[in-house]
N, C-alpha and C. Protein backbone atom coordinates (compact mmCIF):
# COMPACT_ATOMS: atom_id res chain seq x y z
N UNK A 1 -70.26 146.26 131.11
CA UNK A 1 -69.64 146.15 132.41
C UNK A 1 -70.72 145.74 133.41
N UNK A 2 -70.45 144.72 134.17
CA UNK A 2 -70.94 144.46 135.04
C UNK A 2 -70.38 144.31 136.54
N UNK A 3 -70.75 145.22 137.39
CA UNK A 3 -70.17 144.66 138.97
C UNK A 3 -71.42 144.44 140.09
N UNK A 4 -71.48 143.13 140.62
CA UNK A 4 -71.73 142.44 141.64
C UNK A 4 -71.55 142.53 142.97
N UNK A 5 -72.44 143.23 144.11
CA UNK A 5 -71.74 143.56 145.40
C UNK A 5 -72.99 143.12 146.39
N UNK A 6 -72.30 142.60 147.15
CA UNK A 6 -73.42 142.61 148.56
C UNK A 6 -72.62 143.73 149.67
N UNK A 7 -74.08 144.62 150.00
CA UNK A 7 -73.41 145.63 150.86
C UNK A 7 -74.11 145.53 152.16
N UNK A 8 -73.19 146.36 153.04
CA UNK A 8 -74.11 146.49 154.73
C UNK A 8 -75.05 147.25 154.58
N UNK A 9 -75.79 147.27 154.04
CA UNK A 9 -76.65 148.25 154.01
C UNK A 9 -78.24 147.65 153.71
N UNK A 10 -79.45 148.34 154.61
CA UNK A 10 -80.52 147.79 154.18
C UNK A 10 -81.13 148.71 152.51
N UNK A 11 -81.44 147.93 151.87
CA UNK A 11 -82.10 147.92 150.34
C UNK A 11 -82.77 150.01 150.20
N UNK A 12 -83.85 149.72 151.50
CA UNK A 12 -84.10 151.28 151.32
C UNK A 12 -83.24 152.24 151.10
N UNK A 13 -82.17 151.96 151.98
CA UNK A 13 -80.85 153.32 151.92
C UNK A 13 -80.52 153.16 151.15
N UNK A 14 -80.00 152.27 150.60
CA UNK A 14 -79.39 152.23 149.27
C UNK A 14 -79.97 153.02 148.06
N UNK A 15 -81.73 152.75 148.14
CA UNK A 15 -82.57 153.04 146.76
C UNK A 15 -82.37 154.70 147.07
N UNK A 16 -82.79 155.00 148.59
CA UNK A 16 -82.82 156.83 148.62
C UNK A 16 -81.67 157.61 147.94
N UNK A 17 -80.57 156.28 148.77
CA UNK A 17 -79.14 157.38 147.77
C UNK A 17 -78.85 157.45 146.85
N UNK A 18 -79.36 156.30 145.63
CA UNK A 18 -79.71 156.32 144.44
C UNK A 18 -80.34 157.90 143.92
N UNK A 19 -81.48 157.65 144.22
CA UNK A 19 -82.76 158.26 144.20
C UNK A 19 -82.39 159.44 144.59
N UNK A 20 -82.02 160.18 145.60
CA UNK A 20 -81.09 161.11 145.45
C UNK A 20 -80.53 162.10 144.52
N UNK A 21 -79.56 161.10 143.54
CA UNK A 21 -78.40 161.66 142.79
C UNK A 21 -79.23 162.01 142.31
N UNK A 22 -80.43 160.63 141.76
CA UNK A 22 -81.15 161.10 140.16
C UNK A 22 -82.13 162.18 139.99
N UNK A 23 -82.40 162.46 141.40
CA UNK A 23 -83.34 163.59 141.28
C UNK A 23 -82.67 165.12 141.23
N UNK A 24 -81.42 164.74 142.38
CA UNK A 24 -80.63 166.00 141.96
C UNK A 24 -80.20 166.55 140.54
N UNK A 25 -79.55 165.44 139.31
CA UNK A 25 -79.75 165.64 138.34
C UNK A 25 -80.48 165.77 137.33
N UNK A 26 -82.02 165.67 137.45
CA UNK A 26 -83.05 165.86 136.68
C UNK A 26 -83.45 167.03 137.17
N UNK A 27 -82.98 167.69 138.10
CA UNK A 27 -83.68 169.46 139.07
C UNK A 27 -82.64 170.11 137.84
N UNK A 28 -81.51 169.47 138.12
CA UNK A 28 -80.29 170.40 137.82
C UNK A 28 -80.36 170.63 135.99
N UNK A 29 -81.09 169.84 135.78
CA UNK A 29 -81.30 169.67 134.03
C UNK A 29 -82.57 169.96 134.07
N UNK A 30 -83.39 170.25 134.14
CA UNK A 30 -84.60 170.33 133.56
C UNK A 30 -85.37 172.31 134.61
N UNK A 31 -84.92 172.25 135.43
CA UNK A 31 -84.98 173.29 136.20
C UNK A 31 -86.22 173.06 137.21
N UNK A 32 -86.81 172.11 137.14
CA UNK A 32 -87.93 171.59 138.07
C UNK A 32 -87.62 170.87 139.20
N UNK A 33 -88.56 171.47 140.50
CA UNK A 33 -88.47 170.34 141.89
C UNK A 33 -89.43 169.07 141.40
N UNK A 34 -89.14 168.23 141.07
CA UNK A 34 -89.32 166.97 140.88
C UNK A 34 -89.20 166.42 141.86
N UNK A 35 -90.36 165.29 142.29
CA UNK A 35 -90.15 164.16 143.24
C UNK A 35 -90.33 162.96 143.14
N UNK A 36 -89.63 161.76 143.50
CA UNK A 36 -89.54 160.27 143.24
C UNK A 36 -90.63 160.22 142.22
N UNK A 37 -91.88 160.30 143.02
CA UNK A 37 -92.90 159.79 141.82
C UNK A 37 -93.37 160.26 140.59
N UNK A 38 -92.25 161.32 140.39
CA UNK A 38 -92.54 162.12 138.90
C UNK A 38 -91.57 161.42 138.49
N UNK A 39 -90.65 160.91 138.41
CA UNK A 39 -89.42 159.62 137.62
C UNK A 39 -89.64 159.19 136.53
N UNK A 40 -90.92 158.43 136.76
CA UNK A 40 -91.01 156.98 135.50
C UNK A 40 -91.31 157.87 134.36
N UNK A 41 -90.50 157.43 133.71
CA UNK A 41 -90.84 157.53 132.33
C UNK A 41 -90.62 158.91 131.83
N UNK A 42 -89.70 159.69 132.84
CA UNK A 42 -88.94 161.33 132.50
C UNK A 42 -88.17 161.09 131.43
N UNK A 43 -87.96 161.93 130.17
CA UNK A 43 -87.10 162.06 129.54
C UNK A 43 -86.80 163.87 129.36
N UNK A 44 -85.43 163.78 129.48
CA UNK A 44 -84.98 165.38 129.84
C UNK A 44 -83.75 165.28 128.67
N UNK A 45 -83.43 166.88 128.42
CA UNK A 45 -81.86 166.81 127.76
C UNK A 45 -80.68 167.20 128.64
N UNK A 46 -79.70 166.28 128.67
CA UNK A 46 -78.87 166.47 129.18
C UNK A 46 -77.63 167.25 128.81
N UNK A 47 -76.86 168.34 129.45
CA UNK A 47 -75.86 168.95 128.65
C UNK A 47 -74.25 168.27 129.73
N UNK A 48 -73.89 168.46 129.46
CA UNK A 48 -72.40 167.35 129.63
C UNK A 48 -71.44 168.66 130.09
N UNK A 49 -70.28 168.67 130.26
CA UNK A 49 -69.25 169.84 131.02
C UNK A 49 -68.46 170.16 129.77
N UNK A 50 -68.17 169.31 128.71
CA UNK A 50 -68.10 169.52 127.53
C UNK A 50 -68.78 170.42 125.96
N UNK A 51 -70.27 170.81 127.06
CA UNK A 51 -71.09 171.20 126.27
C UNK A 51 -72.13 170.02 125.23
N UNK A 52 -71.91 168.77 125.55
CA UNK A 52 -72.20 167.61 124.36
C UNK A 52 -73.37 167.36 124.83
N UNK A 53 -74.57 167.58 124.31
CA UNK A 53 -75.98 167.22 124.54
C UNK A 53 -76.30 165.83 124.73
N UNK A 54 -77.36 164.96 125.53
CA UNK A 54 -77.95 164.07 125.46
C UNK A 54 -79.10 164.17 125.88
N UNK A 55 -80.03 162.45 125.36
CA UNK A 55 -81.44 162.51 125.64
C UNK A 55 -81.44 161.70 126.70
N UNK A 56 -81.42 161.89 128.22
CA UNK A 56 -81.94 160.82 129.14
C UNK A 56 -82.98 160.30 129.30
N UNK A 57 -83.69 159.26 129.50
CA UNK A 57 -84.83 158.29 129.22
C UNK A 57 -84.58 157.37 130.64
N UNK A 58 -85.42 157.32 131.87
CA UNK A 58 -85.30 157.30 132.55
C UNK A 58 -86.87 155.52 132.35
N UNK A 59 -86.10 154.68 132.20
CA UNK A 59 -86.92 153.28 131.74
C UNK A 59 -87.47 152.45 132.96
N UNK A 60 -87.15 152.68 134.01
CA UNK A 60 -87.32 151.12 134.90
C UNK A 60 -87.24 151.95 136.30
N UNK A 61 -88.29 152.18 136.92
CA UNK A 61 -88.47 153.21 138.22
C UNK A 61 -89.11 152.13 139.48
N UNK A 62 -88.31 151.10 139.79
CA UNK A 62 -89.28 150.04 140.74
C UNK A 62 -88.56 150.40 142.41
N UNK A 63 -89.39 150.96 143.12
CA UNK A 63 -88.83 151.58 144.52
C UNK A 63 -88.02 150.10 145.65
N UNK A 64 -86.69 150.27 145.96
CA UNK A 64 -85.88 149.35 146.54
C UNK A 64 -85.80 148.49 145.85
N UNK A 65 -86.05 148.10 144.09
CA UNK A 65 -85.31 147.01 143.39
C UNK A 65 -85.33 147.44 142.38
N UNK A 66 -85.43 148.38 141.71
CA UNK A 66 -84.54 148.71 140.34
C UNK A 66 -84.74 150.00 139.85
N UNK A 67 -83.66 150.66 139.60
CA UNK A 67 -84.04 151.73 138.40
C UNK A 67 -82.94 151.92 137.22
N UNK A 68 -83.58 152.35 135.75
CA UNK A 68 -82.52 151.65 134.64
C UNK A 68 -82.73 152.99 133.85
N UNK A 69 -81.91 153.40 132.85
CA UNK A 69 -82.24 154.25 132.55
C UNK A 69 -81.10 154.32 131.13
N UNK A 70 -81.34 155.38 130.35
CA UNK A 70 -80.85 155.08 128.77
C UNK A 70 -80.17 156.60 128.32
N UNK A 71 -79.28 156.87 128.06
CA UNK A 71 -78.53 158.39 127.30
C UNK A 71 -78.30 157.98 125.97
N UNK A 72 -78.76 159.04 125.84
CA UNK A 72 -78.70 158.73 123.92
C UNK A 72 -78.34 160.09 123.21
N UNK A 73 -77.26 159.81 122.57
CA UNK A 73 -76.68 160.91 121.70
C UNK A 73 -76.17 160.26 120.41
N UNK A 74 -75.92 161.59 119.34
CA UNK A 74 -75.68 161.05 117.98
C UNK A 74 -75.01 159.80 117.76
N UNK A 75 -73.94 159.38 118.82
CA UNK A 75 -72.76 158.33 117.99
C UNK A 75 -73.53 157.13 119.51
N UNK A 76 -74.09 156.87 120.08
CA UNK A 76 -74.19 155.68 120.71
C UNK A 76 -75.43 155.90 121.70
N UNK A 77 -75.81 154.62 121.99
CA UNK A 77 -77.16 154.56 123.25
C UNK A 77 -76.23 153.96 124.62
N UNK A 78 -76.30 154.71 125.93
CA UNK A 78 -75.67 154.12 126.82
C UNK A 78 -76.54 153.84 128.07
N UNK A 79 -77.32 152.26 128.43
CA UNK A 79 -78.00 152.19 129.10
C UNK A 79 -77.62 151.32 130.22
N UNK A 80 -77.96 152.12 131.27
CA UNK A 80 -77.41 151.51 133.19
C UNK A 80 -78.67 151.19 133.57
N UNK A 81 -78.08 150.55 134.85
CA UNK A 81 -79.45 149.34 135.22
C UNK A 81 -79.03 148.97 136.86
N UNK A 82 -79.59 149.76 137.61
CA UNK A 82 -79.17 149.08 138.86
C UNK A 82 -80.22 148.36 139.85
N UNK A 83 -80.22 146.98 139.58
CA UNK A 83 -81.15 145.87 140.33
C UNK A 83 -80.72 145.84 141.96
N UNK A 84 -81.40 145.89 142.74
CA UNK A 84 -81.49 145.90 144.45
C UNK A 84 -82.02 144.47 144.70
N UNK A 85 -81.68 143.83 145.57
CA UNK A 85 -81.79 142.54 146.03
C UNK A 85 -82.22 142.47 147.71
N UNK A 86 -82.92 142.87 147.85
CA UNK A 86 -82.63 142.14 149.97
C UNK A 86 -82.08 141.66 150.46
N UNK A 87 -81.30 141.36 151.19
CA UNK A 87 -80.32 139.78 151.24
C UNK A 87 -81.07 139.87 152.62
N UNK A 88 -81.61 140.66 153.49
CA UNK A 88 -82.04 140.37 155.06
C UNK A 88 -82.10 141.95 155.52
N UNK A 89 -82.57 142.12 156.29
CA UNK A 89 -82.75 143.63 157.11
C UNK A 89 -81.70 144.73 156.62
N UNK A 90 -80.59 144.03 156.46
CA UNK A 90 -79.68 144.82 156.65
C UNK A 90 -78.58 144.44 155.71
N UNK A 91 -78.76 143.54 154.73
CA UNK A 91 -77.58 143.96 153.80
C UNK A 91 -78.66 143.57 152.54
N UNK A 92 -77.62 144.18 151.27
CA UNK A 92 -78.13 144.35 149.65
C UNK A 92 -77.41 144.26 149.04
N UNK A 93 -77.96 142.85 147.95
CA UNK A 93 -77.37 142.42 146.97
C UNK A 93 -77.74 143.95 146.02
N UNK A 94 -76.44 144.53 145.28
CA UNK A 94 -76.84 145.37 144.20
C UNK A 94 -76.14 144.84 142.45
N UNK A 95 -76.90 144.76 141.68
CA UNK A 95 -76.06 144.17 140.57
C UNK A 95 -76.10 145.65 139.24
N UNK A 96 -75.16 146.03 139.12
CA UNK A 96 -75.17 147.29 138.96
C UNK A 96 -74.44 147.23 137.26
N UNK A 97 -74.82 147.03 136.19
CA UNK A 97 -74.73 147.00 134.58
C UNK A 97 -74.74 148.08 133.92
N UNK A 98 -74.15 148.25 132.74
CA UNK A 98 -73.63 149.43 131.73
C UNK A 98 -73.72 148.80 129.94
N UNK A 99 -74.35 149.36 129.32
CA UNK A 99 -74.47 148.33 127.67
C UNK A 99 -74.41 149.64 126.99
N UNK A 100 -73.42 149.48 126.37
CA UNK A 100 -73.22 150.65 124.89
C UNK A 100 -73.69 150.28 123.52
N UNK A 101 -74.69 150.39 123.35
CA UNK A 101 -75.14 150.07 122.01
C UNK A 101 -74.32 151.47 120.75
N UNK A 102 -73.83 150.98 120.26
CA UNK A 102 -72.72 152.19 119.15
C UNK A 102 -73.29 152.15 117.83
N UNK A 103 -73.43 153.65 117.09
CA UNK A 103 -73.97 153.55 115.67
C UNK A 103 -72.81 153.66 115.04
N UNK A 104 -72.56 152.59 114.27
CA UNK A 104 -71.52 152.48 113.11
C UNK A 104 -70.19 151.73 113.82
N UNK A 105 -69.53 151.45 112.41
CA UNK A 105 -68.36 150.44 112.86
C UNK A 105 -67.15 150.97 113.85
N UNK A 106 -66.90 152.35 113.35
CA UNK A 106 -65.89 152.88 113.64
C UNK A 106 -66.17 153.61 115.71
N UNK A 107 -67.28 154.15 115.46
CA UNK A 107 -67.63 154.74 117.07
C UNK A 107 -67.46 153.55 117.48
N UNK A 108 -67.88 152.05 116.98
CA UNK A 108 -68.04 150.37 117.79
C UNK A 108 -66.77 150.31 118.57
N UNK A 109 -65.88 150.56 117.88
CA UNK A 109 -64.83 150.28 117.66
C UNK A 109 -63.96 151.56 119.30
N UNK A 110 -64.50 152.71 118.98
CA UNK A 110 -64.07 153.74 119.45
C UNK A 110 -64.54 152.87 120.94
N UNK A 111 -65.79 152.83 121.28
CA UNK A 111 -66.24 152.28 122.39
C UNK A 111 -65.58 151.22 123.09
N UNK A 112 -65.66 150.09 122.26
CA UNK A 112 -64.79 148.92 122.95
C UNK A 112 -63.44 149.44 123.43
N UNK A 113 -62.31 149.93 122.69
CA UNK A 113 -61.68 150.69 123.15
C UNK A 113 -61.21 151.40 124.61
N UNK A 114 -62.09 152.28 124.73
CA UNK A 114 -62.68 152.92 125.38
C UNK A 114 -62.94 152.41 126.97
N UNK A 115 -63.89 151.49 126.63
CA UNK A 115 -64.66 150.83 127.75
C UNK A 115 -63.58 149.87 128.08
N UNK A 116 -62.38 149.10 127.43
CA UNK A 116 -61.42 148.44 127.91
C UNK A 116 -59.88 148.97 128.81
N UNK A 117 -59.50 150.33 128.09
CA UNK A 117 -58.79 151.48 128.52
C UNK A 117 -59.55 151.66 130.27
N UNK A 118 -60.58 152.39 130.16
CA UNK A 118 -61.25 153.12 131.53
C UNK A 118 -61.96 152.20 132.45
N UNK A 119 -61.93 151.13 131.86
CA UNK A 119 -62.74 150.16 132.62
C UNK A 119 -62.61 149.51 133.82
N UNK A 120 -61.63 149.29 134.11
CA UNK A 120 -61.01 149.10 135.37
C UNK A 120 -60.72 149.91 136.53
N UNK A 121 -60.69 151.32 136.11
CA UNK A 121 -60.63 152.41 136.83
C UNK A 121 -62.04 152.90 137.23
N UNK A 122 -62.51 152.53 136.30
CA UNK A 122 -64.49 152.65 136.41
C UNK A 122 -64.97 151.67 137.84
N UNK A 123 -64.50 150.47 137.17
CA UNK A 123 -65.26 150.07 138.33
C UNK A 123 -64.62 150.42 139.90
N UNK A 124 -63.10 150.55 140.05
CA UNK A 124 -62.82 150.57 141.42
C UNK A 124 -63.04 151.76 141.65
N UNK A 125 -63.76 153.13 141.41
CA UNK A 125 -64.18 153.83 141.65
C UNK A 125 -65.73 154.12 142.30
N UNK A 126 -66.19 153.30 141.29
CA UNK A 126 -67.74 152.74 141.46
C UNK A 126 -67.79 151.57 143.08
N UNK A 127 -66.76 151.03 142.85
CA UNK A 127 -66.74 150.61 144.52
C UNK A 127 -66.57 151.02 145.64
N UNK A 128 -65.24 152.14 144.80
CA UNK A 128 -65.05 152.69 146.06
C UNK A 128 -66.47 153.61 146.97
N UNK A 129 -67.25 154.45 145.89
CA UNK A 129 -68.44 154.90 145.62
C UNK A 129 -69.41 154.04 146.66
N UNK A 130 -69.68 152.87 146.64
CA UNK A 130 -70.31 151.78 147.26
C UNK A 130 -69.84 151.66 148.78
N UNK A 131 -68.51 151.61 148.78
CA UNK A 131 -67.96 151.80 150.00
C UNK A 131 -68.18 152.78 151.10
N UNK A 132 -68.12 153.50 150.69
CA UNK A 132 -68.12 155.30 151.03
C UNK A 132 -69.83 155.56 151.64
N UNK A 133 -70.31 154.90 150.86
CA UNK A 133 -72.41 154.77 150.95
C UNK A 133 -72.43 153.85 152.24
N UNK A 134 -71.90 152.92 152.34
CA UNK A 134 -71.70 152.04 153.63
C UNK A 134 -71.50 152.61 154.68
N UNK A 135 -69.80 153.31 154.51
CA UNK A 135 -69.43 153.92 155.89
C UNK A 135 -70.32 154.89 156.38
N UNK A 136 -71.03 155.62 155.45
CA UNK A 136 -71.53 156.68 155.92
C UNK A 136 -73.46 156.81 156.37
N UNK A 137 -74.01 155.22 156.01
CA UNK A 137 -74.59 154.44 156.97
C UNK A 137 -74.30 154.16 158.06
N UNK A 138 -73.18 153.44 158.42
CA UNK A 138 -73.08 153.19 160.04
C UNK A 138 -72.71 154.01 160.57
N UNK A 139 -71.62 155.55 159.84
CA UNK A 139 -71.58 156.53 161.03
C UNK A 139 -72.40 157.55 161.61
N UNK A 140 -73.40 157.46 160.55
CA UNK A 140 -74.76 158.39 160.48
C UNK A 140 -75.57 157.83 161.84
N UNK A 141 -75.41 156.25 162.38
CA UNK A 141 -75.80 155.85 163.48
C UNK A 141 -77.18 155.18 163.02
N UNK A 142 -77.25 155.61 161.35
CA UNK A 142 -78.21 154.67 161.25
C UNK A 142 -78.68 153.48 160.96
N UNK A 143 -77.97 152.50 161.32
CA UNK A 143 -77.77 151.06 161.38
C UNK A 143 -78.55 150.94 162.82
N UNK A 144 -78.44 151.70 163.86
CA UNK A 144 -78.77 151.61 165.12
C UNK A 144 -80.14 151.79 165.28
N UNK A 145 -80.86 152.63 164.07
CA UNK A 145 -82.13 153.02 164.63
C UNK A 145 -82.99 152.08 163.99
């Protein structure tokens, strides 16, 4: 899956609110205050609401243009990738990717599936997500400062 967006937003805000989530979820998994520059190259286990373990691998830590990162559990590798672009002061190209690498025919199979079923609901969520990061840039007033 791939989605393509230019947003109102300058590149930094974007990377913090990134940057953000991921730190909130590496505190929340690993039990450590971690900061940005402890990132590269973290790998933690992740436990799921399901109870289903994974290995996060945290690959590509570049501040306002990329961070990529890899979950890996028994039946598949699932690696995201979100590239930041500048477009000018104030808006950002974000190109935001998902690749399921699957062990064996049948999980392959389970995945494609899967990723064709939820996929559409994925992304207009993920926009809406994008959206929501916007509005709450300009009402924060910080477009102004």
């Amino acid at each position: 899956m791939e989605i393509k967006q230019t947003l109102n937003v300058p590149a930094k805000y974007l990377w913090h609110k990134i940057i953000e989530s991921v730190l909130y979820d590496a505190r929340r998994q690993t039990g450590k205050p971690l900061q940005e520059t402890q990132l590269a190259g973290l790998k933690y286990t992740k436990t799921f609401a399901n109870h289903q373990q994974s290995t996060l691998q945290i690959l590509t830590l570049e501040p306002n243009q990329e961070y990529a990162y890899t979950t890996t559990t028994s039946r598949n590798a699932y690696t995201v990738r979100y590239a930041l672009t500048a477009v000018d002061a104030e808006h950002t190209t974000l190109v935001y990717t998902e690749k399921i690498d699957s062990k064996g025919g049948l999980q392959r199979a389970n995945d494609i599936l899967t990723s064709f079923l939820l996929g559409w609901g994925r992304k207009r969520n993920f926009k809406k997500m994008l959206a929501k990061m916007t509005e709450e840039y300009h009402q924060d007033g910080q477009a102004a400062s």
